[in-house]
PDB file of N, CA and C in Angstrom:
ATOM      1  N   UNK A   1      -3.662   2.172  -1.507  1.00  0.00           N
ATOM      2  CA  UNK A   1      -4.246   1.429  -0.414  1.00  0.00           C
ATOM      3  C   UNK A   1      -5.717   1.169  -0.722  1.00  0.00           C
ATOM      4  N   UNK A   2      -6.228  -0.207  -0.353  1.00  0.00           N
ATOM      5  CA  UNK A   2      -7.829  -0.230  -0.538  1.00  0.00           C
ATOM      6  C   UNK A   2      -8.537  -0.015   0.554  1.00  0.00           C
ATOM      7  N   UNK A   3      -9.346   0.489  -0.392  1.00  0.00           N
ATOM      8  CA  UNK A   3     -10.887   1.359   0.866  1.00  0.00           C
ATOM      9  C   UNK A   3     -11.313  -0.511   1.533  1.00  0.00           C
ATOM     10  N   UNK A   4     -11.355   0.247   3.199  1.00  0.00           N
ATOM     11  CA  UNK A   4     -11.856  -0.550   3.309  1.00  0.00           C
ATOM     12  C   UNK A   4     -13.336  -1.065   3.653  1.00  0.00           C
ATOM     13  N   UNK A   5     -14.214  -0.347   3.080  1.00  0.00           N
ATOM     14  CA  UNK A   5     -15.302  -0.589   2.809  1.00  0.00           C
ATOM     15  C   UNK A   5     -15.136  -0.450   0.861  1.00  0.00           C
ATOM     16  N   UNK A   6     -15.901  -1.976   0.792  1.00  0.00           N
ATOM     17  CA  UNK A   6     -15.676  -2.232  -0.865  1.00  0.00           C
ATOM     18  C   UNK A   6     -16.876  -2.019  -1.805  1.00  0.00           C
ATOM     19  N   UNK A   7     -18.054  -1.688  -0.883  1.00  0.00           N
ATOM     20  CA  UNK A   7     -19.213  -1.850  -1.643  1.00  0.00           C
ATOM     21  C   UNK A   7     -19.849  -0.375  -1.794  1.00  0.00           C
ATOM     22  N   UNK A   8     -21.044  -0.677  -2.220  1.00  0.00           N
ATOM     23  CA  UNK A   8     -21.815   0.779  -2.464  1.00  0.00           C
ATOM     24  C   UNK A   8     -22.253   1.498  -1.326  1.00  0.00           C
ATOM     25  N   UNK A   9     -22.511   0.858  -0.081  1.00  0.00           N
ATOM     26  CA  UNK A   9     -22.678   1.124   0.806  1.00  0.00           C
ATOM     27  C   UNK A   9     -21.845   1.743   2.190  1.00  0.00           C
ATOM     28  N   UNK A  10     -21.323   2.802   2.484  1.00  0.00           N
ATOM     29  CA  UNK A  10     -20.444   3.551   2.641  1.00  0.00           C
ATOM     30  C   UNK A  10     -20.556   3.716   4.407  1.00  0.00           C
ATOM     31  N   UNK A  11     -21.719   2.934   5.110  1.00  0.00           N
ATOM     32  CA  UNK A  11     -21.480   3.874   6.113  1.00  0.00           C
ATOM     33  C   UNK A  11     -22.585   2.468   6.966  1.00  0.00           C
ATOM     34  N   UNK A  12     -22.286   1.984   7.859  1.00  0.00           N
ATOM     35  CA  UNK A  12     -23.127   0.893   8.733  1.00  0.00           C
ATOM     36  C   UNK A  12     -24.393   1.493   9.185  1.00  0.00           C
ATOM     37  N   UNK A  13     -24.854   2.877   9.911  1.00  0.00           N
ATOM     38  CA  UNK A  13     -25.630   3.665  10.433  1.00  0.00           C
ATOM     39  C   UNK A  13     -26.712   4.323   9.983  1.00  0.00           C
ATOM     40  N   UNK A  14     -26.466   4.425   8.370  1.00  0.00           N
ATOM     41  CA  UNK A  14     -27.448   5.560   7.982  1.00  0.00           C
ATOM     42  C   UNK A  14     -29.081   5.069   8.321  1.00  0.00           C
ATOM     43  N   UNK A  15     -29.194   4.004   8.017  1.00  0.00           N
ATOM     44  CA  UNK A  15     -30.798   3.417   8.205  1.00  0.00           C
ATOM     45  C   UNK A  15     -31.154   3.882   9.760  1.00  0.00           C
ATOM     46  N   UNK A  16     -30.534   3.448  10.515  1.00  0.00           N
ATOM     47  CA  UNK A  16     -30.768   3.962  12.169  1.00  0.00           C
ATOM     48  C   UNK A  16     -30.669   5.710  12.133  1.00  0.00           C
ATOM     49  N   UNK A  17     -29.669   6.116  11.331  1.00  0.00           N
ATOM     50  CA  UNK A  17     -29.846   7.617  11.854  1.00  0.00           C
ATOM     51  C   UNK A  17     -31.133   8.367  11.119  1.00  0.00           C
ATOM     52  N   UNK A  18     -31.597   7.578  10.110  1.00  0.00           N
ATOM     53  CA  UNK A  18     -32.892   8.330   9.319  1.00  0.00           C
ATOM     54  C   UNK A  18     -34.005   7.863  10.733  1.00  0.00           C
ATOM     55  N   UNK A  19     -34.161   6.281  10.986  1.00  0.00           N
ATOM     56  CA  UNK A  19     -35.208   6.548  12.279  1.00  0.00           C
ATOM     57  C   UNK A  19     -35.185   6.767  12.917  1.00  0.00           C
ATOM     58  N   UNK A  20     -34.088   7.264  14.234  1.00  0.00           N
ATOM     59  CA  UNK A  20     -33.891   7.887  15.147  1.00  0.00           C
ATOM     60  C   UNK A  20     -34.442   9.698  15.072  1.00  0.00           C
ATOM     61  N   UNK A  21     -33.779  10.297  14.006  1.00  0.00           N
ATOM     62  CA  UNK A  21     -34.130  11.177  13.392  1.00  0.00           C
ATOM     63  C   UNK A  21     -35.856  11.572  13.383  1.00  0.00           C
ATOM     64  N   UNK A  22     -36.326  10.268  12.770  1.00  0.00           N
ATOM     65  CA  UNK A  22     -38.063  10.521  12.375  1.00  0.00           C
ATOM     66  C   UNK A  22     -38.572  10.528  13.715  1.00  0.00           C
ATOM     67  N   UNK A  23     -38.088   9.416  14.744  1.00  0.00           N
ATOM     68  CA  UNK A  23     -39.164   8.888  15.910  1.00  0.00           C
ATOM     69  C   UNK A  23     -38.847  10.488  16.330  1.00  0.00           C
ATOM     70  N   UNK A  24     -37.523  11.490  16.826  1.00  0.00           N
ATOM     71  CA  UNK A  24     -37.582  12.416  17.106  1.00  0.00           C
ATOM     72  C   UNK A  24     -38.377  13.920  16.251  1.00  0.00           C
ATOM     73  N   UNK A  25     -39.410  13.551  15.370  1.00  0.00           N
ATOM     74  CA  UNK A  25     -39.718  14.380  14.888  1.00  0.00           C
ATOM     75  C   UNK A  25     -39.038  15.511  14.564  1.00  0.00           C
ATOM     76  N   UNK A  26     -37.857  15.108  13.470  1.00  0.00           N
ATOM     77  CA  UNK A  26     -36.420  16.281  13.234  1.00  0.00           C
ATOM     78  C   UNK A  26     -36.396  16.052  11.539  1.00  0.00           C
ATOM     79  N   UNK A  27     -36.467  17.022  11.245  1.00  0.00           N
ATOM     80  CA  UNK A  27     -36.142  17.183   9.765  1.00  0.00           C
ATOM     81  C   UNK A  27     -34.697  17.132   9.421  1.00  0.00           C
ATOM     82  N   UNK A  28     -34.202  16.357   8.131  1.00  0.00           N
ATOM     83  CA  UNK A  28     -32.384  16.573   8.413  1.00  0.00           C
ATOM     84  C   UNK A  28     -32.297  17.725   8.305  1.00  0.00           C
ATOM     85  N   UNK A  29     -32.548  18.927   8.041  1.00  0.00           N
ATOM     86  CA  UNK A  29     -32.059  20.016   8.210  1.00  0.00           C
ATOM     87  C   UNK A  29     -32.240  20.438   9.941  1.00  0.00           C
ATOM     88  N   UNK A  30     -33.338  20.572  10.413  1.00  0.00           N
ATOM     89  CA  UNK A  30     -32.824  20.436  11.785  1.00  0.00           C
ATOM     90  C   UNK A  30     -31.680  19.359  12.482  1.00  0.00           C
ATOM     91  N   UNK A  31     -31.753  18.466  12.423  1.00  0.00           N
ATOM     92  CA  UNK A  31     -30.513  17.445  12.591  1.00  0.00           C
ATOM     93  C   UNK A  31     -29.443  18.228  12.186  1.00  0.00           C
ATOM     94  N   UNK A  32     -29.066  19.033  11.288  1.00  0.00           N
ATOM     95  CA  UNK A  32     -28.232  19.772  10.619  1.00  0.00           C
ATOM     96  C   UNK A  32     -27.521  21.017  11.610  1.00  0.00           C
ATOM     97  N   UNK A  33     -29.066  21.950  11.441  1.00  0.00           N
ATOM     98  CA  UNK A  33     -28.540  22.732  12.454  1.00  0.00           C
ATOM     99  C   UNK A  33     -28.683  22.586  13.864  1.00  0.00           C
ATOM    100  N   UNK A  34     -28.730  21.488  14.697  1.00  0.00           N
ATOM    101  CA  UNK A  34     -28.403  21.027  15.783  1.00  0.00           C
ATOM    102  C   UNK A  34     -26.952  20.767  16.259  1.00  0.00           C
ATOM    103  N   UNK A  35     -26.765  19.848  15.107  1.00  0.00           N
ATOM    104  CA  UNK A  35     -24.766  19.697  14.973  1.00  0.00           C
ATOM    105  C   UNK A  35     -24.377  20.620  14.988  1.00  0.00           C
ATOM    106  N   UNK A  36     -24.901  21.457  14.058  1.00  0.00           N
ATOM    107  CA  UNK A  36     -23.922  22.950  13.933  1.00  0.00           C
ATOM    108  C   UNK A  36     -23.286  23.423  14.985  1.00  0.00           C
ATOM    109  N   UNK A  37     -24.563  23.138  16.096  1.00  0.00           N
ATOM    110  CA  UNK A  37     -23.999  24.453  17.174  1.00  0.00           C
ATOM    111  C   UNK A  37     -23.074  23.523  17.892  1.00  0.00           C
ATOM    112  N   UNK A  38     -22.962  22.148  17.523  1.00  0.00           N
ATOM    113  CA  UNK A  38     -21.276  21.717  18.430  1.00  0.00           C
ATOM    114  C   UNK A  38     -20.409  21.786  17.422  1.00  0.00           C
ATOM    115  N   UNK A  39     -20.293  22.712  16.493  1.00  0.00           N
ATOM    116  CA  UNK A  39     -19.107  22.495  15.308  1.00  0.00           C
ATOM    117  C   UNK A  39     -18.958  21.719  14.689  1.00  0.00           C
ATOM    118  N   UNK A  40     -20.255  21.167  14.319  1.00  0.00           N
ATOM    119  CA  UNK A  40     -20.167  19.939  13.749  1.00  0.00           C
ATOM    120  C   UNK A  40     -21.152  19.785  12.156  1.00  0.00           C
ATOM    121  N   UNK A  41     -20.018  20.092  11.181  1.00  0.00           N
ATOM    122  CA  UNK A  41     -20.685  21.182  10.047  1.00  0.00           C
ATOM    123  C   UNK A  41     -21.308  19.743   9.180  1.00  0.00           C
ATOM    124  N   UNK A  42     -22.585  19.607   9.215  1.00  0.00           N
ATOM    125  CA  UNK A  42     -23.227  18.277   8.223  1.00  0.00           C
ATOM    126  C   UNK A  42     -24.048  19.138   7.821  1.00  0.00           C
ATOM    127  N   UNK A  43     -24.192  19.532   6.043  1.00  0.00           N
ATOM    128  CA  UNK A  43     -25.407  20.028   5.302  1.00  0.00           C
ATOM    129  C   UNK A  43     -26.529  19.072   5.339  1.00  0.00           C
ATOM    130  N   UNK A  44     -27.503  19.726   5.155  1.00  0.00           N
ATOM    131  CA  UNK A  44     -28.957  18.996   5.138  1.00  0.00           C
ATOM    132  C   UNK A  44     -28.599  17.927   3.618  1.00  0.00           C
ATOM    133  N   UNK A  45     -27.719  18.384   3.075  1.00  0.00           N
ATOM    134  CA  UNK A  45     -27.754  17.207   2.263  1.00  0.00           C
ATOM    135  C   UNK A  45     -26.773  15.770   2.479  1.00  0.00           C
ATOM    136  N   UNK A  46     -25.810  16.375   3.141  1.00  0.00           N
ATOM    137  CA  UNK A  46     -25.015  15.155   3.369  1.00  0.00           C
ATOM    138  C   UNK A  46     -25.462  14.583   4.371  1.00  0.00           C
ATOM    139  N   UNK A  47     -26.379  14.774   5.197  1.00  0.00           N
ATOM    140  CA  UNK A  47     -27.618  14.152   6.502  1.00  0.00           C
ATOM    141  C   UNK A  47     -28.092  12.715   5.271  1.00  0.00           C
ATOM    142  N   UNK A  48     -28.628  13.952   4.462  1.00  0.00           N
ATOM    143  CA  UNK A  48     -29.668  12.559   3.109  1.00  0.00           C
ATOM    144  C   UNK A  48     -28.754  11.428   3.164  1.00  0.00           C
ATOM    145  N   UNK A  49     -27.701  12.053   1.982  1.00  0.00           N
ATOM    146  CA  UNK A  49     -26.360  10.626   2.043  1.00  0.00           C
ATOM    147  C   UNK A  49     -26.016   9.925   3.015  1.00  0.00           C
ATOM    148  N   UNK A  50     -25.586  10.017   4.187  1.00  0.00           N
ATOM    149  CA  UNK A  50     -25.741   9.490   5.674  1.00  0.00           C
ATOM    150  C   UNK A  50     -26.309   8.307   5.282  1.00  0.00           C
ATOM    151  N   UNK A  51     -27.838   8.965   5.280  1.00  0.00           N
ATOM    152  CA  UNK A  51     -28.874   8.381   5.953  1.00  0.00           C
ATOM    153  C   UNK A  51     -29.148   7.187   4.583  1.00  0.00           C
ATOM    154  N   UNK A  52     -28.622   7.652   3.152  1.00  0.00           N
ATOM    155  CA  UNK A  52     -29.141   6.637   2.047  1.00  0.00           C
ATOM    156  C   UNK A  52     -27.519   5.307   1.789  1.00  0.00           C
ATOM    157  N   UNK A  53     -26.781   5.550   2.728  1.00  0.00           N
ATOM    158  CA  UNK A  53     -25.529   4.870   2.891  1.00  0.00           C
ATOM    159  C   UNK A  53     -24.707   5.168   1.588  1.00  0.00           C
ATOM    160  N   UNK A  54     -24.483   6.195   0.934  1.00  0.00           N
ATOM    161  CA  UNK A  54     -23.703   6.953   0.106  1.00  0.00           C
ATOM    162  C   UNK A  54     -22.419   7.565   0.786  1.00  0.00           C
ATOM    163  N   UNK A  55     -22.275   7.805   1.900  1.00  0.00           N
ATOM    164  CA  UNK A  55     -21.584   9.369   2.692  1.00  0.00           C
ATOM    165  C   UNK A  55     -21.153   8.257   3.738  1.00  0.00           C
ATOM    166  N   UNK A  56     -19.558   8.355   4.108  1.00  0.00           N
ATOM    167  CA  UNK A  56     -19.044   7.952   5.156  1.00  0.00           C
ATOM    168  C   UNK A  56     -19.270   8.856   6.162  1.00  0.00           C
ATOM    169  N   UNK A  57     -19.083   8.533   7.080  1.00  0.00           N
ATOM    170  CA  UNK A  57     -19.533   9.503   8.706  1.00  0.00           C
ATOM    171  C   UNK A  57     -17.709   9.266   9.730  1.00  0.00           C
ATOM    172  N   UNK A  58     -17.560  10.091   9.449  1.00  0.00           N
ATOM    173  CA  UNK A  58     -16.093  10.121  11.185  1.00  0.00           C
ATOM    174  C   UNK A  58     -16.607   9.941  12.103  1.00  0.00           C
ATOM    175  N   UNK A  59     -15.821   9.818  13.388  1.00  0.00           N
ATOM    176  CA  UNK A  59     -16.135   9.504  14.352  1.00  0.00           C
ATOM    177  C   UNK A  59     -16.529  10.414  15.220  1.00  0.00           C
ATOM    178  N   UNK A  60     -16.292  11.770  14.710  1.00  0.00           N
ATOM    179  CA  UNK A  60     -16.023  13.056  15.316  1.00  0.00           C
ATOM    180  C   UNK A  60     -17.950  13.550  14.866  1.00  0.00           C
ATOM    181  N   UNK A  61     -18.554  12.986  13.688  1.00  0.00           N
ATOM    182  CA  UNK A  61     -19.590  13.106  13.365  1.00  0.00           C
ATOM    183  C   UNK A  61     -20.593  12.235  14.227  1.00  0.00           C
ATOM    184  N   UNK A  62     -20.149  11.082  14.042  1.00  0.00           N
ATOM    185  CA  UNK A  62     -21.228   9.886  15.052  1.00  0.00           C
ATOM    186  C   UNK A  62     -21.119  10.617  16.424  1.00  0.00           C
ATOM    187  N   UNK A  63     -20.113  10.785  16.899  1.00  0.00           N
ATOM    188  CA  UNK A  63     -20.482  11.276  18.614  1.00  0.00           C
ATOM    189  C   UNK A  63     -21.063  12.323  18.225  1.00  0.00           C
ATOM    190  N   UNK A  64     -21.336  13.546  17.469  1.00  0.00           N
ATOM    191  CA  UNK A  64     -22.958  14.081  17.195  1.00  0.00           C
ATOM    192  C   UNK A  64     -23.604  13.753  17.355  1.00  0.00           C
ATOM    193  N   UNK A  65     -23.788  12.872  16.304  1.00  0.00           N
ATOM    194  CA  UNK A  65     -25.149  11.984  16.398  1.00  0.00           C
ATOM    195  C   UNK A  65     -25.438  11.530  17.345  1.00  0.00           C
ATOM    196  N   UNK A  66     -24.829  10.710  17.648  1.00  0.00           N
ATOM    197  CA  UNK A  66     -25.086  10.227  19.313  1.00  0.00           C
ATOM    198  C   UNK A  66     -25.922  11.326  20.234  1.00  0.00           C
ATOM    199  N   UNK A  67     -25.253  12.399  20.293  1.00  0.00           N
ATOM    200  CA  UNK A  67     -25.625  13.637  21.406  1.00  0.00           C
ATOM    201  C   UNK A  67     -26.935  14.289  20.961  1.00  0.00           C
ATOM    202  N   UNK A  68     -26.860  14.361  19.674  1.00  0.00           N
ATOM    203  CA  UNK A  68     -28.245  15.606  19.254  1.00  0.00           C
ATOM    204  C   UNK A  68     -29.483  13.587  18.989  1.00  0.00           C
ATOM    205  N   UNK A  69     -28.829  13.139  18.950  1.00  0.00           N
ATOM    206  CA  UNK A  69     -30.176  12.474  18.760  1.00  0.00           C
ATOM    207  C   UNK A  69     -30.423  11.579  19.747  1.00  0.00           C
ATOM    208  N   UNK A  70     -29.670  11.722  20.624  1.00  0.00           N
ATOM    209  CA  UNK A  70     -29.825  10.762  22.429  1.00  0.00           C
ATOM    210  C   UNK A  70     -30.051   9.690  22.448  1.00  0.00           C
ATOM    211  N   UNK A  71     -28.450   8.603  21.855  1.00  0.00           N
ATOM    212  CA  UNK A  71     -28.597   7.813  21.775  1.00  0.00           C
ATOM    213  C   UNK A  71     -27.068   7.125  21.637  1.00  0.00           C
ATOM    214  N   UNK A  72     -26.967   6.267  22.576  1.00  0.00           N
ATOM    215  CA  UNK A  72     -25.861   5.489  22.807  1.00  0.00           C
ATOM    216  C   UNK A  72     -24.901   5.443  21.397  1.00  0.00           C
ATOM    217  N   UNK A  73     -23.448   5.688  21.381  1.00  0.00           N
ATOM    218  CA  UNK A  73     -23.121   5.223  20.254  1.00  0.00           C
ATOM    219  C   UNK A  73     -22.885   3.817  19.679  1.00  0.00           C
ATOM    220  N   UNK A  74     -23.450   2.612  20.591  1.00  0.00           N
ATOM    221  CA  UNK A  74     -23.279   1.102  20.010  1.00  0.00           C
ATOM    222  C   UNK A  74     -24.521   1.250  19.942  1.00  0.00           C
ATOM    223  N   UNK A  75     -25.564   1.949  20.349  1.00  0.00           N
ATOM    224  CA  UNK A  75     -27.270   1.087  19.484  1.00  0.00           C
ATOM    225  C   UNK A  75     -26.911   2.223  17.988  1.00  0.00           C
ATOM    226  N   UNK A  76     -25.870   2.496  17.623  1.00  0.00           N
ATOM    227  CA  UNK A  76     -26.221   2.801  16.021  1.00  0.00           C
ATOM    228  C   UNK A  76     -26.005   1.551  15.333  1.00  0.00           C
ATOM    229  N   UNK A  77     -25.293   0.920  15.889  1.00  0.00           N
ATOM    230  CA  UNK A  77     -24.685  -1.010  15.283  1.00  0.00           C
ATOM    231  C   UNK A  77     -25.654  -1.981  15.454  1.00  0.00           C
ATOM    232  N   UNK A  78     -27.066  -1.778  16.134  1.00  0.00           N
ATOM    233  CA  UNK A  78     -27.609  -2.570  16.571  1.00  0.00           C
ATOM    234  C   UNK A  78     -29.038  -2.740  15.742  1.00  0.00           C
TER     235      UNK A  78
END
């Protein structure tokens, strides 16, 4: 079956989740261990990938994001 994302770029969000991230003054490792405590296991390095559009994200990850970084999940598309 083909991926259906075809390019190098793995993930629509990461650019928004690196500034959301900064304006909140959060290091990805805090971003990191924030998720944690909803079971939501992202290493400070796969935050990087995320954020450099390397690393696909689930959906089960974005509604994290959403929560630890307080922010609608359609302004990550925006």
């Amino acid at each position: 079956m083909a991926r259906i994302i075809d390019t190098e770029t793995k993930n629509l969000i990461g650019e928004k989740v690196k500034k959301l991230r900064k304006e909140k003054h959060m290091s990805q490792q805090q971003l990191s261990d924030r998720l944690e405590t909803m079971a939501i296991y992202i290493c400070r390095g796969s935050v990087s990938r995320i954020e450099d559009g390397s690393r696909t994200v689930t959906d089960i990850e974005l509604y994290g994001l959403s929560q630890v970084l307080a922010t609608p999940i359609e302004d990550f598309f925006k």
